[in-house]
Protein backbone atom coordinates (compact mmCIF):
# COMPACT_ATOMS: atom_id res chain seq x y z
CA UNK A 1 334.93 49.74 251.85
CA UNK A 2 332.30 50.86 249.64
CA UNK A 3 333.27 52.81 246.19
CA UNK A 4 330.79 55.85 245.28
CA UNK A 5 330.68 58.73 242.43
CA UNK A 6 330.22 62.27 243.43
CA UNK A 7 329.93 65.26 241.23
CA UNK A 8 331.45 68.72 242.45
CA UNK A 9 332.38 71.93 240.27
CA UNK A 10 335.42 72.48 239.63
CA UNK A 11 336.40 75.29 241.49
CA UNK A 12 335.73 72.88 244.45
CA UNK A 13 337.61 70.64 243.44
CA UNK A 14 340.79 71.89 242.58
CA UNK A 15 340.48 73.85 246.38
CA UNK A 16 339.98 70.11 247.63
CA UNK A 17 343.13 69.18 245.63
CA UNK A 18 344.89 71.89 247.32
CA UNK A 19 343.90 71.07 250.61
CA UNK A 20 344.46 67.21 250.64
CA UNK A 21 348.14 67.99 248.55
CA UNK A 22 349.20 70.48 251.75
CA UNK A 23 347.70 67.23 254.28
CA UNK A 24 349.84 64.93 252.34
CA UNK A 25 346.36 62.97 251.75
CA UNK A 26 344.46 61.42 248.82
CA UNK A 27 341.23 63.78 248.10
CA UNK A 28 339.74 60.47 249.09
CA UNK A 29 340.66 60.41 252.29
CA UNK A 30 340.58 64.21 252.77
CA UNK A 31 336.29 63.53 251.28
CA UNK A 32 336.38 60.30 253.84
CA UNK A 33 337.76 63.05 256.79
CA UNK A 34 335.10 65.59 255.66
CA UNK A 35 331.79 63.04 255.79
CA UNK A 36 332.99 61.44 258.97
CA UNK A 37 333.00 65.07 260.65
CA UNK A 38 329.77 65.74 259.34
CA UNK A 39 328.34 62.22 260.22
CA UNK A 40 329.61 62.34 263.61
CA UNK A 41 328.03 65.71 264.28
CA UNK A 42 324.32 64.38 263.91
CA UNK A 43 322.28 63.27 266.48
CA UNK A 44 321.95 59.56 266.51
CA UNK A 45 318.21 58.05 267.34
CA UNK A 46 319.45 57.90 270.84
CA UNK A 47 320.80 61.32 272.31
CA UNK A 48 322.35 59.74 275.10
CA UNK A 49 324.40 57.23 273.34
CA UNK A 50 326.44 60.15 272.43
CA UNK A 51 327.89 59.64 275.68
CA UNK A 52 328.36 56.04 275.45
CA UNK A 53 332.20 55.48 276.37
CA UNK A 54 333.46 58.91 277.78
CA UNK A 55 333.67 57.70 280.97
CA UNK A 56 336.24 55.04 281.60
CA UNK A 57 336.93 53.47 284.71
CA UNK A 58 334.75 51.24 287.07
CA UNK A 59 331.85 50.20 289.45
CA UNK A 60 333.68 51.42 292.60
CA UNK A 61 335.45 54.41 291.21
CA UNK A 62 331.92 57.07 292.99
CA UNK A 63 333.22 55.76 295.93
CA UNK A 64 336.51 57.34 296.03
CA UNK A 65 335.26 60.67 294.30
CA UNK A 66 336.70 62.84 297.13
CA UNK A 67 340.00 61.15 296.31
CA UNK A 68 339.94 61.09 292.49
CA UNK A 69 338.62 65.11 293.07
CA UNK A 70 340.69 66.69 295.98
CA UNK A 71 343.55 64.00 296.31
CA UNK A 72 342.29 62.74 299.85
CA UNK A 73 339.69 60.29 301.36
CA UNK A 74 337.46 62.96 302.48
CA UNK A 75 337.24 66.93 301.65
């Protein structure tokens, strides 16, 4: 893990101190939660990779579709 300085106001912070106290978290973790969310929102160089993973299952699993779909071997 890599330590880093950030500078807010203090309004800001105290609300952040609020927050992470009602979580049960460290404001680290709740500024760790906050840049991960952000992070993950951006498009990466690759578009598609975003998709990387959501499927799980394997190679033969198109050729029972009409099973996995309506329950039977054919519609």
């Amino acid at each position: 893990m890599i330590r880093t300085q950030i500078s807010v106001d203090e309004k800001l912070y105290e609300r952040a101190k609020a927050v992470a106290r009602r979580h049960g978290i460290s404001l680290a973790e709740l500024v760790r939660r906050g840049l991960q969310e952000v992070v993950s929102r951006e498009p990466t160089k690759q578009p598609w990779m975003a998709y990387a993973g959501v499927f799980d299952g394997n190679k033969s699993d198109s050729s029972s579709v009409d099973d996995v779909v309506y329950g039977r071997e054919a519609p």
